[in-house]
Protein backbone atom coordinates (compact mmCIF):
# COMPACT_ATOMS: atom_id res chain seq x y z
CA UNK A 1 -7.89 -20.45 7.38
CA UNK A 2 -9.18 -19.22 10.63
CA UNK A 3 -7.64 -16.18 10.64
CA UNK A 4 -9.34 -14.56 7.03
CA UNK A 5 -12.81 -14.16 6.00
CA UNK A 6 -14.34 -16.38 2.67
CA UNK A 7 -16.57 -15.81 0.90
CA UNK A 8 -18.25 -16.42 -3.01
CA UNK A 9 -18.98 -12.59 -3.79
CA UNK A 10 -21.69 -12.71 -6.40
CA UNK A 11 -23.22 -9.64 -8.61
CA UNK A 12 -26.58 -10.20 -10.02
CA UNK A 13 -27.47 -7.64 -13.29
CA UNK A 14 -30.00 -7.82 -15.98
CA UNK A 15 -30.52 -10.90 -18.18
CA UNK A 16 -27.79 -9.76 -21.31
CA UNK A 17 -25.53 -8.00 -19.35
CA UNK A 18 -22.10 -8.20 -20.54
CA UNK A 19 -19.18 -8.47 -18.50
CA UNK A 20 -16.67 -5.67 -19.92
CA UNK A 21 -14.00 -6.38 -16.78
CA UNK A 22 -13.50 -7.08 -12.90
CA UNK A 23 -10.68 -7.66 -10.66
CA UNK A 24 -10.45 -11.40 -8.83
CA UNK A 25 -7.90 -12.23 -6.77
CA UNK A 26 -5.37 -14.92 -6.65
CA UNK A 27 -5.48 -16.64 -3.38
CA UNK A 28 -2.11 -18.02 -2.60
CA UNK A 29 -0.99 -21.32 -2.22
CA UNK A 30 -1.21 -21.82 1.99
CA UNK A 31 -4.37 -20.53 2.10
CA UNK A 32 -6.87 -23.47 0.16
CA UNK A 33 -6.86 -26.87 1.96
CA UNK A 34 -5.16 -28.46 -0.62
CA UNK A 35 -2.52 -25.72 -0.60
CA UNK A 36 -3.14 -24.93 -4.44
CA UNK A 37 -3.01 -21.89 -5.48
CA UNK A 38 -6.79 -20.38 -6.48
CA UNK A 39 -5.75 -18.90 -9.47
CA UNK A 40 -7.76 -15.06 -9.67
CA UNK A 41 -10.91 -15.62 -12.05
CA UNK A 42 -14.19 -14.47 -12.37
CA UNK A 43 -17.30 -16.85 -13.40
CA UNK A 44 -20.12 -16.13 -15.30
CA UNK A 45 -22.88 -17.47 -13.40
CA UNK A 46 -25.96 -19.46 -14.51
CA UNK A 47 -28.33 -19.02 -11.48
CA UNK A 48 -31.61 -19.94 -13.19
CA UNK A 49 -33.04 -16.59 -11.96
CA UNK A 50 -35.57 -15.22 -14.43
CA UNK A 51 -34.36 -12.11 -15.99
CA UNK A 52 -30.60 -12.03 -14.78
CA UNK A 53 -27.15 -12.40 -15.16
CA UNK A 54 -24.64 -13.11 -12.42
CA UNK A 55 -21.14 -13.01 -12.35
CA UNK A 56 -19.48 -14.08 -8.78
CA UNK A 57 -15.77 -14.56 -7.64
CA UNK A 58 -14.40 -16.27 -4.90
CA UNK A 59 -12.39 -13.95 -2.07
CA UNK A 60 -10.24 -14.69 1.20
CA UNK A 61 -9.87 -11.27 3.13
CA UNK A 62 -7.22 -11.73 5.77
CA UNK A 63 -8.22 -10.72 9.76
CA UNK A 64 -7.36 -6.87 10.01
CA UNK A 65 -7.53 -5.90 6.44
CA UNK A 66 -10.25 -5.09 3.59
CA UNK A 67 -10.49 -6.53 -0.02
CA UNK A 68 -11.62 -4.10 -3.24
CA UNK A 69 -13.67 -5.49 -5.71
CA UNK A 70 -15.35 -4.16 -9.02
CA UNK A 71 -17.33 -5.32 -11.93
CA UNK A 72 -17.62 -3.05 -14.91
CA UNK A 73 -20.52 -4.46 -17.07
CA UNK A 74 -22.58 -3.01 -20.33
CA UNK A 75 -26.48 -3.28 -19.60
CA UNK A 76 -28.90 -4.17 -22.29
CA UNK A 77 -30.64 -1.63 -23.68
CA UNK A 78 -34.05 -3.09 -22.72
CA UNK A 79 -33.20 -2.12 -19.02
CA UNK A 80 -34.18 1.51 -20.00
CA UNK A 81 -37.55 2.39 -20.38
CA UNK A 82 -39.50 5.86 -21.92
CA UNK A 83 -41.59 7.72 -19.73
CA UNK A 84 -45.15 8.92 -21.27
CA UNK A 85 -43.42 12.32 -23.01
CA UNK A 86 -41.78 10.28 -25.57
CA UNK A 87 -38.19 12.11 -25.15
CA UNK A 88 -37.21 11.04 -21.23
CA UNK A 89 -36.04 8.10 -19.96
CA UNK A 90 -35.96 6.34 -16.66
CA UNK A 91 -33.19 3.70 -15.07
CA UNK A 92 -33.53 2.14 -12.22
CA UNK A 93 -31.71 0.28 -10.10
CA UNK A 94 -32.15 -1.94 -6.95
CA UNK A 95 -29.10 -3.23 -4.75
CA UNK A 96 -30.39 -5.65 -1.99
CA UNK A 97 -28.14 -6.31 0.25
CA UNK A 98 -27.11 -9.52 1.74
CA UNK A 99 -29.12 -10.29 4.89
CA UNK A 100 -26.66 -10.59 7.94
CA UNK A 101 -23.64 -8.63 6.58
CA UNK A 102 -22.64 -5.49 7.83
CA UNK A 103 -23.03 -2.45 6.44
CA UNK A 104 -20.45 -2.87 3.20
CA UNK A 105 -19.11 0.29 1.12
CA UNK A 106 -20.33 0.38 -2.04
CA UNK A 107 -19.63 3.12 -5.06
CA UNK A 108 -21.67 2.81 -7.95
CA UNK A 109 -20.21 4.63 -11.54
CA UNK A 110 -22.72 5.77 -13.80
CA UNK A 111 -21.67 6.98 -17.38
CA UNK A 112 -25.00 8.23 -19.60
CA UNK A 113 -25.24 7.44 -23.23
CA UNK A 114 -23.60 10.05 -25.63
CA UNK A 115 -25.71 13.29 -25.74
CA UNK A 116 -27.66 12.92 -23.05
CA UNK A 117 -28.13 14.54 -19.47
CA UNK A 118 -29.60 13.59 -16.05
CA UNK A 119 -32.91 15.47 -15.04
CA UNK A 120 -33.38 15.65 -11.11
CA UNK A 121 -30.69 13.77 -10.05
CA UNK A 122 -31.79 11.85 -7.52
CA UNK A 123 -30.71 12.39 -3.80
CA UNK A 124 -26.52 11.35 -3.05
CA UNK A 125 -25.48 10.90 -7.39
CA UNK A 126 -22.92 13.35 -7.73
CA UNK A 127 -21.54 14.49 -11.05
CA UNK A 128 -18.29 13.52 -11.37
CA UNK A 129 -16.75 16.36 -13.35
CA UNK A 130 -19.31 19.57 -14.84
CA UNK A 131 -19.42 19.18 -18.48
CA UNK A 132 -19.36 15.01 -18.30
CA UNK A 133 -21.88 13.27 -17.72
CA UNK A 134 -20.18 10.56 -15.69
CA UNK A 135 -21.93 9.99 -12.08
CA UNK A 136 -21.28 8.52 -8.63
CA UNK A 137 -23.17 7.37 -6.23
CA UNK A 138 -21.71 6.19 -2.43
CA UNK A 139 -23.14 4.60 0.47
CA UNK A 140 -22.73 2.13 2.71
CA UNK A 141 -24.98 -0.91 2.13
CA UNK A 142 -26.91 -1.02 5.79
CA UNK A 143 -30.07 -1.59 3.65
CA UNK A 144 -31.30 -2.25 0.40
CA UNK A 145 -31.20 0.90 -2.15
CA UNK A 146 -33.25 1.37 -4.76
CA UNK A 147 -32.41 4.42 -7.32
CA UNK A 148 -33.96 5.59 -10.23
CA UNK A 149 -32.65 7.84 -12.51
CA UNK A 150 -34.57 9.96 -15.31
CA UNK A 151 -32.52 11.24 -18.03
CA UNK A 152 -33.06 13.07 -21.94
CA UNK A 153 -31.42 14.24 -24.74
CA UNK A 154 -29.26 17.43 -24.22
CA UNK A 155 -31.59 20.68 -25.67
């Protein structure tokens, strides 16, 4: 117990998000202080937080190693918004992180709508592959992020 780090990993997205998949982990049976095993789940959170949705899972990393985690969930479509021309759109997102953590490594996967393409991409989104319009974006969390993303319909 004294030699791993816990702790309840929690993802907070828009109110109506829908959890498409993410990857728990078991923790095994001489870990827990009952010694049951913990089996690998993910729970879909009611924080009473106006306007989101969480989902959280519980991890034990052992000393000396590192833990990957992802969520893969479909926003709402009320999360994007049209700017003033009538045929753009803008996304944005804000990732706070957690106040006395170290800088964590965090990849973000963005995958546009059908038909559309990103205008200005802003600084560190990388397109995955030319002629998709799949996107990543990397950094390591010393400080919250905030990105916004403007995108239209292909000409």
């Amino acid at each position: 117990m004294n030699d791993c780090y816990w702790t309840y990993l929690r993802v907070y997205s828009p109110a109506e998000s829908q959890l498409i998949s993410s990857t728990p982990h078991e923790i095994p049976q001489p870990w827990p202080l009952r010694e049951q095993i913990i089996p690998a789940h993910t729970d879909v959170l009611d924080e009473k937080i106006f306007g989101t949705q969480a989902f959280g899972t519980l991890l034990v990393v052992p000393k000396g190693q590192t833990l990957q985690t992802s969520y893969t969930y479909q926003l709402p479509a009320t999360i994007v918004s049209s700017e003033p021309d009538g045929k753009s759109f803008k996304y944005s997102l804000k990732i706070q992180k957690q106040p006395g953590t170290l800088a964590i490594p965090l990849t973000l996967h963005l995958v546009l709508p059908p038909g559309m393409v990103i205008k200005n991409p802003p600084p560190g989104l990388q397109q995955v592959q030319q002629g998709r319009e799949e996107w990543i974006f990397q950094t390591n969390l010393n400080e919250d992020v905030v990105i916004e993303i403007g995108f239209q319909p292909t000409e």
